[in-house]
Protein backbone atom coordinates (compact mmCIF):
# COMPACT_ATOMS: atom_id res chain seq x y z
CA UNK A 1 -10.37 34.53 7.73
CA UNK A 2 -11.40 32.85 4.97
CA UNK A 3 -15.02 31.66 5.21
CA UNK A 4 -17.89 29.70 3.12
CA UNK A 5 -21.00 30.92 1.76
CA UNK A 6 -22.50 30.58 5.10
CA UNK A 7 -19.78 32.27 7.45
CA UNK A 8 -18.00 28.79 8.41
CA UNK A 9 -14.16 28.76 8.61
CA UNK A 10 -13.08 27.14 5.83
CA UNK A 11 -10.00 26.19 7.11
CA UNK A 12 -8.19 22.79 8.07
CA UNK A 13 -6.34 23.04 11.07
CA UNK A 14 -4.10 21.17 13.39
CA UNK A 15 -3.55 22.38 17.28
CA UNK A 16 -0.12 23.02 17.92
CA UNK A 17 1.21 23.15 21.99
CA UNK A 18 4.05 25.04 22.73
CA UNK A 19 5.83 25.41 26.05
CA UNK A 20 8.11 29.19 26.59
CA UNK A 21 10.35 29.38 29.45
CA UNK A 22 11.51 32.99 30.10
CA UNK A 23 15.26 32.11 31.20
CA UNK A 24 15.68 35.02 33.24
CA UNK A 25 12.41 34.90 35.61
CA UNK A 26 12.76 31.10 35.63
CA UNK A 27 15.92 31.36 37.51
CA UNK A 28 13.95 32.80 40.37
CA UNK A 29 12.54 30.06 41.33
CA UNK A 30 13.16 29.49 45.25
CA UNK A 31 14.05 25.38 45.47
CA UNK A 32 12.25 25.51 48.96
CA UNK A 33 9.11 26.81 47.24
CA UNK A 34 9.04 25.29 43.70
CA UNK A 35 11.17 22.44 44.19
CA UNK A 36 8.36 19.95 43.90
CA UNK A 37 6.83 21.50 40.56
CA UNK A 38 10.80 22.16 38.91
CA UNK A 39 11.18 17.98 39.50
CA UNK A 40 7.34 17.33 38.07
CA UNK A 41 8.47 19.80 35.38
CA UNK A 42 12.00 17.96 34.73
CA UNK A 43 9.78 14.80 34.80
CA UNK A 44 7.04 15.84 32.31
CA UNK A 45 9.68 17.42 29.51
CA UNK A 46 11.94 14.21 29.67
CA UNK A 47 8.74 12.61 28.04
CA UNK A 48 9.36 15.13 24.93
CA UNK A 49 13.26 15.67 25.32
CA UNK A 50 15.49 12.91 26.83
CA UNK A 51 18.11 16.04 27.52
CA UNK A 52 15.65 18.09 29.25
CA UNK A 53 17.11 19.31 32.71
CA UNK A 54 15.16 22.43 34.49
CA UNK A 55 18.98 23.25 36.10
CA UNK A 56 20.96 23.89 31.82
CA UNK A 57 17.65 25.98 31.23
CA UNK A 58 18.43 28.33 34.11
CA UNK A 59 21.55 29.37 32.58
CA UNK A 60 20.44 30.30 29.25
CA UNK A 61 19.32 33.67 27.97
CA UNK A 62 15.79 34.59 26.90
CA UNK A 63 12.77 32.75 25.89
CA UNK A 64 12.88 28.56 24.81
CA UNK A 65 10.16 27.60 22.84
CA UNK A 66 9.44 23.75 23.16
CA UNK A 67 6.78 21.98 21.05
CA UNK A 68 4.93 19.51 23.03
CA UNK A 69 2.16 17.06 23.09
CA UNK A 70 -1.31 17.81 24.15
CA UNK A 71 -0.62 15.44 26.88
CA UNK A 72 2.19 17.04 28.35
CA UNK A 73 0.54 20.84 27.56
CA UNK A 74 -2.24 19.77 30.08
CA UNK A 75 0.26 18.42 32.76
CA UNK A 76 1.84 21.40 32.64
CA UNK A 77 -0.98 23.60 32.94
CA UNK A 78 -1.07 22.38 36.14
CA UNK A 79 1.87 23.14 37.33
CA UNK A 80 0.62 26.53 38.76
CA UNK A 81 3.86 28.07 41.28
CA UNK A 82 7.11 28.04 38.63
CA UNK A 83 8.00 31.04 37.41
CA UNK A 84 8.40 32.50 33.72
CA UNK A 85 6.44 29.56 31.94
CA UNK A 86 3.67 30.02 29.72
CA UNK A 87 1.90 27.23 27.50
CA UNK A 88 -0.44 28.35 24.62
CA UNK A 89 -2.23 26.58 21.86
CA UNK A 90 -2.58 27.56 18.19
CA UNK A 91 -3.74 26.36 14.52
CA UNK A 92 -1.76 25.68 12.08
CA UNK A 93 -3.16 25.42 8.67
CA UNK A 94 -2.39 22.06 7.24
CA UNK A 95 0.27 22.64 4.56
CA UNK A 96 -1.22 19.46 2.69
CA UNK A 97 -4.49 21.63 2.17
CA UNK A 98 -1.69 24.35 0.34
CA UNK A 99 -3.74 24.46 -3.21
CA UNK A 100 -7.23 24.08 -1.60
CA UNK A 101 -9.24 27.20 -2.50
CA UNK A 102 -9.18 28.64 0.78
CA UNK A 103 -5.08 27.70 1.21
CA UNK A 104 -4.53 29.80 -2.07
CA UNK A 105 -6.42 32.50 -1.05
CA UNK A 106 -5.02 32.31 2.13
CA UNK A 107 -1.41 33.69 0.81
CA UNK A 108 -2.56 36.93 -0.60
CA UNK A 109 0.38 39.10 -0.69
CA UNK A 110 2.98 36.58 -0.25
CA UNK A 111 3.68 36.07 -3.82
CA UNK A 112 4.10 39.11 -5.77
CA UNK A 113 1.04 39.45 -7.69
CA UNK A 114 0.38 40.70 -11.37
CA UNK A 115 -1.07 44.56 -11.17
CA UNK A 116 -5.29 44.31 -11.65
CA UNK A 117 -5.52 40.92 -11.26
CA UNK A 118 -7.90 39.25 -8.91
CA UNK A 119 -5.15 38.97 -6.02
CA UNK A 120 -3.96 42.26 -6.68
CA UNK A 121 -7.84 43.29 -5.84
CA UNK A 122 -8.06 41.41 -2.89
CA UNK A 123 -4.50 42.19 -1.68
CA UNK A 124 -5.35 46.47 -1.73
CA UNK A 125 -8.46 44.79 0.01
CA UNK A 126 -6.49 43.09 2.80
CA UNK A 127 -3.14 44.26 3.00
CA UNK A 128 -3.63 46.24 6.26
CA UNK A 129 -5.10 42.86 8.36
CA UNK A 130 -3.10 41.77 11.09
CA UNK A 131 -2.66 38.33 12.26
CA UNK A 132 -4.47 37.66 16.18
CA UNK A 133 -1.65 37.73 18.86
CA UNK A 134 -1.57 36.33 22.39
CA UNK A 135 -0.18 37.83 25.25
CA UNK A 136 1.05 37.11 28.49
CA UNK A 137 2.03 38.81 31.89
CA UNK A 138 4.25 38.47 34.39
CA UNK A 139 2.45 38.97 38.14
CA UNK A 140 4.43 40.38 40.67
CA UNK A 141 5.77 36.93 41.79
CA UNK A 142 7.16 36.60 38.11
CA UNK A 143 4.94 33.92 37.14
CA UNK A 144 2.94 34.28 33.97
CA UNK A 145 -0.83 34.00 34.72
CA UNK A 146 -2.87 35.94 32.29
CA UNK A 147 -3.43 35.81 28.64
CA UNK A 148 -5.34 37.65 25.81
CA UNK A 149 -6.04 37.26 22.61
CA UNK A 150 -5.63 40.80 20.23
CA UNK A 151 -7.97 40.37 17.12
CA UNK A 152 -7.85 43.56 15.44
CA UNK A 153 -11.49 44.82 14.65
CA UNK A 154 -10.27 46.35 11.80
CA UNK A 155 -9.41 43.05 10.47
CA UNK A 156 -11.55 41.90 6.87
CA UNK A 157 -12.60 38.90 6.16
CA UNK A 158 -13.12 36.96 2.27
CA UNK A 159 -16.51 35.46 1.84
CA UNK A 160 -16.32 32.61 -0.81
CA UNK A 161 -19.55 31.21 -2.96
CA UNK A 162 -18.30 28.11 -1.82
CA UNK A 163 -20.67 25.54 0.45
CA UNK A 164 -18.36 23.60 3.67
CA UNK A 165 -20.80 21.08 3.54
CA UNK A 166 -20.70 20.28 -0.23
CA UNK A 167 -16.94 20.42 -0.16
CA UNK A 168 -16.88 18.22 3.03
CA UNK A 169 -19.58 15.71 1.18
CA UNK A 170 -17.53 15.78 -2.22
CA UNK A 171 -14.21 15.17 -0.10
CA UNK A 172 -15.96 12.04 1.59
CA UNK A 173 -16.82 10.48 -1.80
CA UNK A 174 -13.13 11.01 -3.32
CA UNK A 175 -11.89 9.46 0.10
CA UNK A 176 -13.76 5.95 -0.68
CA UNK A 177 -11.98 3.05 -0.99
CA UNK A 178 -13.36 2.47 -4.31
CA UNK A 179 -11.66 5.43 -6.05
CA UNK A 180 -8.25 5.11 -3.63
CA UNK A 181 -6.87 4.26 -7.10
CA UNK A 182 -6.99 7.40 -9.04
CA UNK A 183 -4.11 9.89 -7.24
CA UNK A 184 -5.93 12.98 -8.09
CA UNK A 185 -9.49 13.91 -8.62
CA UNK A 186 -10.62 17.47 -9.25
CA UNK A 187 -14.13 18.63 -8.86
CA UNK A 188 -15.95 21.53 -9.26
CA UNK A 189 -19.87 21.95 -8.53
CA UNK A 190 -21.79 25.50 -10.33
CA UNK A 191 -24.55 26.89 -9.54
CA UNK A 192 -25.58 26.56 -12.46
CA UNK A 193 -28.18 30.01 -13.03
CA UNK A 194 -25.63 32.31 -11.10
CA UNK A 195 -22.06 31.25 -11.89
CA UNK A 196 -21.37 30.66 -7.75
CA UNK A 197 -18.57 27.87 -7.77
CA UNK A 198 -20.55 25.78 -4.47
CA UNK A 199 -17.40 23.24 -4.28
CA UNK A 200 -13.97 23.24 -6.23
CA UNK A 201 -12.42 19.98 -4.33
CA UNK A 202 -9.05 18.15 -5.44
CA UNK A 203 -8.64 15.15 -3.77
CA UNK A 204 -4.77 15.98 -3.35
CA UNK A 205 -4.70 19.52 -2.62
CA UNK A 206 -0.56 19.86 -1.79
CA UNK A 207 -0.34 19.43 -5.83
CA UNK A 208 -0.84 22.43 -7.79
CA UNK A 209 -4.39 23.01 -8.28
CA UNK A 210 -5.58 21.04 -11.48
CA UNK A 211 -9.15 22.10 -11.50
CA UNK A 212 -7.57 25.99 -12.35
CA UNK A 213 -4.68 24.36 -14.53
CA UNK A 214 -2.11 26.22 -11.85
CA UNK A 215 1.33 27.01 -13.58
CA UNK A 216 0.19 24.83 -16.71
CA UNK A 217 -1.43 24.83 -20.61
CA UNK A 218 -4.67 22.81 -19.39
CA UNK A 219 -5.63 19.81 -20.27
CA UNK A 220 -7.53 18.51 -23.92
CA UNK A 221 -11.13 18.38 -22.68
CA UNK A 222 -11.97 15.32 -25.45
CA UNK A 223 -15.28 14.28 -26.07
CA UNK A 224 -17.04 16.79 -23.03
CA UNK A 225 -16.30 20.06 -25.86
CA UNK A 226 -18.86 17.71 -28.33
CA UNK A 227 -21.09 19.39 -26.31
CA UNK A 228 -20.18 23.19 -27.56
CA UNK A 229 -19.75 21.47 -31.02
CA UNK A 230 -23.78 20.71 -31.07
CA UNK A 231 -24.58 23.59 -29.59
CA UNK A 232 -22.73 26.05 -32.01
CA UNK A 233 -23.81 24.02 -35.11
CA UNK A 234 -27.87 23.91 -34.02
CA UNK A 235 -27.00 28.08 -33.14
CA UNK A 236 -26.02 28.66 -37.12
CA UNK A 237 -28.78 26.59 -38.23
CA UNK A 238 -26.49 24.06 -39.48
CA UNK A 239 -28.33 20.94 -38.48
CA UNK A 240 -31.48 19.89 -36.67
CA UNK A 241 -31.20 16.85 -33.53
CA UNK A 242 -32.80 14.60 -36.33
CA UNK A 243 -30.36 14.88 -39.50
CA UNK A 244 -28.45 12.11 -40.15
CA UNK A 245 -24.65 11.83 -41.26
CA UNK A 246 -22.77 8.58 -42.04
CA UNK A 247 -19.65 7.46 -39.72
CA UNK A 248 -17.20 5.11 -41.72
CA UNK A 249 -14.93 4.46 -39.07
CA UNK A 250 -12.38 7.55 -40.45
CA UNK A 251 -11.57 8.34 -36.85
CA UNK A 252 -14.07 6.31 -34.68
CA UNK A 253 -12.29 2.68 -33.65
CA UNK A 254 -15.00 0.86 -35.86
CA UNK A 255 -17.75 2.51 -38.10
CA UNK A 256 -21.19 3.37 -36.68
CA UNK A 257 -22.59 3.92 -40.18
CA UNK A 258 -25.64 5.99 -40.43
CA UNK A 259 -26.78 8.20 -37.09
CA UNK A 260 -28.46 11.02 -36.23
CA UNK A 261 -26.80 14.21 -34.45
CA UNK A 262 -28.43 12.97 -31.17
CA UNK A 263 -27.54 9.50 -31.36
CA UNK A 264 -24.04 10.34 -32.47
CA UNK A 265 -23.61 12.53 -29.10
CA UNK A 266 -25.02 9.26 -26.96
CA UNK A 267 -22.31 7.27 -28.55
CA UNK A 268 -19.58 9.94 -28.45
CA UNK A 269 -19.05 9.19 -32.15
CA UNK A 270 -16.13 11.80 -33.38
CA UNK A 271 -16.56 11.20 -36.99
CA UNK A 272 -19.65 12.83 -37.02
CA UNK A 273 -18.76 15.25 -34.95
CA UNK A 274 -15.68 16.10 -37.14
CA UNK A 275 -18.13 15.99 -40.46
CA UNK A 276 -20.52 19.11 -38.17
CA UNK A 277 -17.09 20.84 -37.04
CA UNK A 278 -16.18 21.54 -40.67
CA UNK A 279 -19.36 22.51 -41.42
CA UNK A 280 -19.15 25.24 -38.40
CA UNK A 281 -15.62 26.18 -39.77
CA UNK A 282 -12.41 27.43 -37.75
CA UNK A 283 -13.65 30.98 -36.97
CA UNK A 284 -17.31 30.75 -36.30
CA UNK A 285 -16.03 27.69 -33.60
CA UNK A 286 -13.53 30.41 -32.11
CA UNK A 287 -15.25 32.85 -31.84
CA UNK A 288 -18.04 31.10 -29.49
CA UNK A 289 -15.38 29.50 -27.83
CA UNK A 290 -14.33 32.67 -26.75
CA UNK A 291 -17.14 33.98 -26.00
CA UNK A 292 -17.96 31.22 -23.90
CA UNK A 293 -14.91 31.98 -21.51
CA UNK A 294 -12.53 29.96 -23.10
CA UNK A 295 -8.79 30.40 -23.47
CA UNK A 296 -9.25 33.11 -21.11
CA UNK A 297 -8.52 33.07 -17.48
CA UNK A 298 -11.73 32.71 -15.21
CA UNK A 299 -11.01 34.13 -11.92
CA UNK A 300 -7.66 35.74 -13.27
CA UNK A 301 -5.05 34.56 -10.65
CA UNK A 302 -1.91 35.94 -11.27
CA UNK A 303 1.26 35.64 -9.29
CA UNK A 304 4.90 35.56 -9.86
CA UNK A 305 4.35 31.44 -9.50
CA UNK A 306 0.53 30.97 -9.65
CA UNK A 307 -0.94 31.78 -12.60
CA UNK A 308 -4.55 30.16 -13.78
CA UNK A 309 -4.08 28.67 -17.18
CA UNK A 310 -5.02 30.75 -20.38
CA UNK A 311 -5.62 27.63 -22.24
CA UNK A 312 -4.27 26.56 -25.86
CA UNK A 313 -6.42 27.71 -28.97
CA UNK A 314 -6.13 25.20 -31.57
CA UNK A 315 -4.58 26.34 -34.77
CA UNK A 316 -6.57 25.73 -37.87
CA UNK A 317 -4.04 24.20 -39.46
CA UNK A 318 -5.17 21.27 -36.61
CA UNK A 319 -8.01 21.03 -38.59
CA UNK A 320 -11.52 21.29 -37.81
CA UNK A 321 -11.82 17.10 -36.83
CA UNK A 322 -9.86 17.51 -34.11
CA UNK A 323 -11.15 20.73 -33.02
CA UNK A 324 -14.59 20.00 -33.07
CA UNK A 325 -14.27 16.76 -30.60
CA UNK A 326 -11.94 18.54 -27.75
CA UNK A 327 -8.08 17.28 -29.70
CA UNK A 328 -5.43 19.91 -30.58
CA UNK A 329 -6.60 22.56 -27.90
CA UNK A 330 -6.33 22.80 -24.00
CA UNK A 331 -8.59 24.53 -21.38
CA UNK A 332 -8.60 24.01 -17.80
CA UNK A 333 -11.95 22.59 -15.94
CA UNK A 334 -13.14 25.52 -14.22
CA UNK A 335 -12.89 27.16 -18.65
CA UNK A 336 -15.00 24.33 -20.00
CA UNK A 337 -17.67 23.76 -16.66
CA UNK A 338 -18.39 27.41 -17.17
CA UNK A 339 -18.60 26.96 -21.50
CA UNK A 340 -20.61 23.79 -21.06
CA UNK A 341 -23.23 25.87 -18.38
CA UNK A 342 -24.42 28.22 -20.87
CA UNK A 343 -26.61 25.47 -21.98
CA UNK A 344 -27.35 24.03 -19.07
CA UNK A 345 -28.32 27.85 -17.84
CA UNK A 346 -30.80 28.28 -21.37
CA UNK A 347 -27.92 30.05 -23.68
CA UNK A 348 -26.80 31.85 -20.76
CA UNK A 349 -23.01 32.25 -20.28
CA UNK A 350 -22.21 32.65 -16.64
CA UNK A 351 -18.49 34.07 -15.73
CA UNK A 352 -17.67 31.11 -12.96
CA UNK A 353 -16.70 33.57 -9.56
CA UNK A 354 -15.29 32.59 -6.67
CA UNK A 355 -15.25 35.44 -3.94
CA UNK A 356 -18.95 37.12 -2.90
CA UNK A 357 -18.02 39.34 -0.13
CA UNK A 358 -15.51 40.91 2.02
CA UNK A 359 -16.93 41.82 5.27
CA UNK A 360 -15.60 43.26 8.62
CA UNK A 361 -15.66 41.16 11.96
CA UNK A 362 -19.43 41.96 12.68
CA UNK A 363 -20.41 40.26 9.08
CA UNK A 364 -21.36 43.61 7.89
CA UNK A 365 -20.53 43.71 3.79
CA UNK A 366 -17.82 46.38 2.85
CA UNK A 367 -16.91 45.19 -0.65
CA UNK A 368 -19.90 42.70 -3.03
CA UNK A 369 -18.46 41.22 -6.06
CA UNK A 370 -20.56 40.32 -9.11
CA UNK A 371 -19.84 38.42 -11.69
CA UNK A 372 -20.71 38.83 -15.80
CA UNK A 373 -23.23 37.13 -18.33
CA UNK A 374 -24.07 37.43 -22.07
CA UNK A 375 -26.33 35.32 -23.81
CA UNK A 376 -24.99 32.79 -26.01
CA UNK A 377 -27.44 29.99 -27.18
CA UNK A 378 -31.43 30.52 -27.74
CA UNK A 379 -33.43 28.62 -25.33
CA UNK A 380 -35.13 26.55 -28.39
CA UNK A 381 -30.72 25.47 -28.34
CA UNK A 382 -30.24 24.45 -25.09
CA UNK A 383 -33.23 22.54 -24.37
CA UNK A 384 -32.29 20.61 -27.33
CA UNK A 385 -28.68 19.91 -26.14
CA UNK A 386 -29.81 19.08 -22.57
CA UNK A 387 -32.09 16.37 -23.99
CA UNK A 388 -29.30 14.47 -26.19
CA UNK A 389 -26.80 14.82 -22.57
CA UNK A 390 -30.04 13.06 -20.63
CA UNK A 391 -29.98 10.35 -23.52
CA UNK A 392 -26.04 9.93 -23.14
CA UNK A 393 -26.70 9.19 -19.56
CA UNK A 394 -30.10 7.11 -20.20
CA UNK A 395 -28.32 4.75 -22.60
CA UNK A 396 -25.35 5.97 -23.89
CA UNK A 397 -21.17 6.33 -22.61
CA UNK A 398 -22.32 7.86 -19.32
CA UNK A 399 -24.87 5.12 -18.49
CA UNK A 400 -22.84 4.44 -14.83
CA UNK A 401 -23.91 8.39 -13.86
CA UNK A 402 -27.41 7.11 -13.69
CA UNK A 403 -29.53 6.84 -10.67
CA UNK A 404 -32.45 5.89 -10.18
CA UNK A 405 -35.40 8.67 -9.03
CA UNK A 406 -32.89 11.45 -9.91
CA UNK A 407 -32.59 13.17 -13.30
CA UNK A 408 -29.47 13.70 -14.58
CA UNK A 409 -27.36 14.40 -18.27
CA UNK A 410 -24.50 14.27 -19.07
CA UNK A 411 -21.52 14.29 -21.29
CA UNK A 412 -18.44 11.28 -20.85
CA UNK A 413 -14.81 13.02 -22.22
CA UNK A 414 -11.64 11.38 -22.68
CA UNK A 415 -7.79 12.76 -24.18
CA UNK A 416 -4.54 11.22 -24.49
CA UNK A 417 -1.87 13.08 -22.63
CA UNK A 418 1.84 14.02 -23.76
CA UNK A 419 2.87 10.74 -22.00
CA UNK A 420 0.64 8.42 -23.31
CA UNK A 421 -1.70 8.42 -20.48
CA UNK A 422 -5.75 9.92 -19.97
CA UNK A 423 -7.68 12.38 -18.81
CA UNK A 424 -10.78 11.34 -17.81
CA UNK A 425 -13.76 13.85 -17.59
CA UNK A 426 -17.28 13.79 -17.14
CA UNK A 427 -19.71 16.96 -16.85
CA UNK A 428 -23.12 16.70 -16.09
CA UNK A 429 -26.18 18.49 -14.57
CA UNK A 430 -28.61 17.76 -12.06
CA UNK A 431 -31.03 19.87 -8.77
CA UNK A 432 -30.10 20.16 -5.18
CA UNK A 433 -33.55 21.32 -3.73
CA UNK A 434 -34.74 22.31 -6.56
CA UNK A 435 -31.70 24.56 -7.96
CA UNK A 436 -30.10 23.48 -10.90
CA UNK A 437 -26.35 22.58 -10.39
CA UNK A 438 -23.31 21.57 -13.02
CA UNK A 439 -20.88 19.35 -12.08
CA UNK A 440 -17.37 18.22 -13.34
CA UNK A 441 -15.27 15.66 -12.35
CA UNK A 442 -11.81 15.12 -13.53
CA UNK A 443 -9.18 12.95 -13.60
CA UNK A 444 -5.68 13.13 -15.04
CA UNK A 445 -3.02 10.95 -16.46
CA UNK A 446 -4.77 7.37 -15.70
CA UNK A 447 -3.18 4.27 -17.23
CA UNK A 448 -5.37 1.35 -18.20
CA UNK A 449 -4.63 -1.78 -15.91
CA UNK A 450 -4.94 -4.91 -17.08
CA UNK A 451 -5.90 -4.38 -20.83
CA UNK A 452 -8.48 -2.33 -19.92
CA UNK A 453 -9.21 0.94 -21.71
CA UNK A 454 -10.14 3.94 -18.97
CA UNK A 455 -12.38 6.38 -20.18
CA UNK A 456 -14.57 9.20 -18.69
CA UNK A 457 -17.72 7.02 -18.77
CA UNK A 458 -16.02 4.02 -16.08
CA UNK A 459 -13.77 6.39 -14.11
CA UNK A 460 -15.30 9.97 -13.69
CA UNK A 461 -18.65 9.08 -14.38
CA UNK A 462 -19.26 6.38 -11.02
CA UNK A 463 -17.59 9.36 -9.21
CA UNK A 464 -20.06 11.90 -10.36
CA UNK A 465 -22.84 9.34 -9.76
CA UNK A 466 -21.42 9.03 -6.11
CA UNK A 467 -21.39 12.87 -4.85
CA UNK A 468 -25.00 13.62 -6.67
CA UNK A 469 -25.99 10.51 -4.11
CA UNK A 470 -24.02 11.81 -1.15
CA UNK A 471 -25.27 15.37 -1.56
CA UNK A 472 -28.85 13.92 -2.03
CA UNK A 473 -29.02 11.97 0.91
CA UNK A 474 -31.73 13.29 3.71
């Protein structure tokens, strides 16, 4: 099993009702006796099977399995005097749910997986689980009339960091009417002090799972990297919140003229930004980048056909304006949530992690997993960078994340993909009870409608706005 934080099932099923007739007791049956039943039978099946005749099954060989209704599976439990039927029930886990978190971890050992990474872990973990079977009897009158159900105590069991009812609560807001236009959403809520991933939600899970860039390069994270821009360049000592620099329109739409740092993160401005990335330079950038879990894989999937995305490193011949505001480079959103929380945590880096526990069938904890820190950013850094996203959310691009009573910051992100379309982000922080949480929501390949430009700040931003509401409600 694959269960939340708090032992629930994580799975999606859907009851399947099967019907086996055992050909060779099930020509046994006396017509004097079972006559009756065999013509209720005959009656029942025709429902299902137009074809069905109790008298062609007698002379087949071994067992028929017939799918059925729940309807006809509780008719036919009634029928209690034919011999050699059985009915039985089981769930089957909703192939549409395939790249859900619990549907990939699901398929451990299927795929071959990549020696010492995570699946291979949890595979030498698991391998020796066996799937619950059901059996049946035959009585002495050759009709089948007892059952039971063989779950192996042996069995082990993954427990995720994830929270049902925040990934039920996230999956209700993505289900609205009001974002039925965007075809995929991805979503991923931290924890923000101890790297626990509480939700990762797509709102199409049978596509390959965006928000870990599945079999892919990533995705440009735009404006949402300005972010690790400011918080590298205040690091070095390169600028204070209150210098000013002067935007002439080099790469901005129109020119903002003169701003300082903070105001030029409120209005997303990338000339500025460009103007602090040069000042940072190529290496000093990379090497926090890396540092910061980028262009590295986070939970280190690895399968013959589902691998996590490394990410693309920009080159410096890309140049340090493109760098600097999220162009050039790729990263998937699980990379850049866990980059961006290091100063939402105070300087912090938390590795983002996935899988607590593995425990046996009485709960009892064979195997803990822990996850990795190293501090990044001063405090002094992070308080400073937390202040400007509050601002961009007060009054700046990610004004429609604001709610009223709750505090929240933020940082609006948009890119232009290889087909002319955009991904929309927005990343932001905010308390559940108390705890503080980061939050991404993402959405790829949009195209503007109606001459209307889409952007993080009017597509991923209401969303965001949305689940803190939902998962704030008493």
């Amino acid at each position: 099993m694959v269960l939340d934080s708090k032992g629930k099932d994580l799975f999606k099923y859907n009851k399947e009702y099967v019907l086996v007739i055992d050909a060779k007791p099930f020509s046994l049956n006396n017509y004097e006796e079972t006559l009756e039943d065999l013509m209720a039978l005959n009656f029942i099946m025709k429902g299902e099977n137009i074809d069905f005749n109790y008298t062609d099954v007698m002379k087949n060989k071994g067992k028929l399995y017939y799918k059925i209704s729940e309807s006809t599976f509780n008719k036919i439990k009634r029928l209690n005097n034919i011999k050699g039927i059985y009915t039985y029930v089981y769930d089957k886990v909703d192939k549409k749910e395939a790249w859900s978190t619990s549907g990939m971890l699901s398929n451990i050992g299927q795929n071959k997986s990549v020696k010492d990474s995570f699946e291979d872990k949890l595979y030498n973990e698991l391998k020796n689980n066996e799937s619950p079977k059901k059996n049946f009897y035959l009585d002495d009158s050759a009709v089948y009339n007892h059952e039971e159900v063989d779950i192996k105590k042996e069995n082990k069991n993954l427990k995720l960091t994830i929270d049902k009812e925040l990934d039920d609560k996230v999956r209700n807001v993505l289900s609205k009417e009001e974002f039925s236009k965007y075809k995929n959403v991805g979503v991923i809520l931290l924890e923000s002090n101890t790297g626990k991933i509480r939700s990762m939600v797509q709102k199409d899970e049978s596509y390959a799972n965006i928000n870990l860039g599945i079999e892919g390069q990533g995705f440009e994270p735009g404006s949402i990297f300005k972010l690790v821009t400011y918080a590298t360049a205040l690091e070095k000592a390169i600028l204070s919140p209150q210098n000013t620099y002067v935007c002439t329109g080099a790469v901005c739409k129109s020119a903002h003229g003169r701003l300082t740092v903070n105001d030029a993160l409120t209005i997303s401005c990338n000339d500025i930004f460009g103007i602090i990335g040069n000042e940072i330079g190529y290496q000093s950038m990379v090497d926090y980048c890396k540092r910061l879990g980028l262009y590295d894989r986070v939970l280190n999937l690895q399968t013959e056909n589902k691998n996590e995305t490394l990410g693309v490193m920009p080159k410096e011949d890309d140049g340090m304006n493109n760098f600097a505001i999220g162009q050039c480079m790729t990263v998937s959103p699980l990379q850049i949530i866990g980059a961006v929380n290091a100063v939402i945590n105070n300087g912090i880096y938390v590795k983002p992690y996935l899988v607590s526990e593995i425990i046996d069938s009485n709960e009892k904890t064979l195997k803990e997993f822990k996850t990795t820190s190293e501090k990044i950013f001063s405090k002094t850094t992070s308080e400073i960078v937390r202040d400007g996203m509050k601002d961009v959310v007060k009054k700046g691009t990610g004004v429609q994340a604001k709610i009223e009573g709750i505090e929240i910051g933020g940082k609006t992100g948009s890119s232009t993909s290889s087909d002319y379309t955009t991904h929309s982000w927005f990343l932001g922080t905010f308390n559940i009870n108390g705890s503080t949480h980061t939050m991404l929501v993402f959405i790829p390949n949009l195209k503007s409608e109606k001459g209307e430009e889409v952007g993080g700040g009017n597509t991923a931003a209401p969303i965001f706005r949305e689940i803190v509401k939902e998962i704030n409600k008493k």
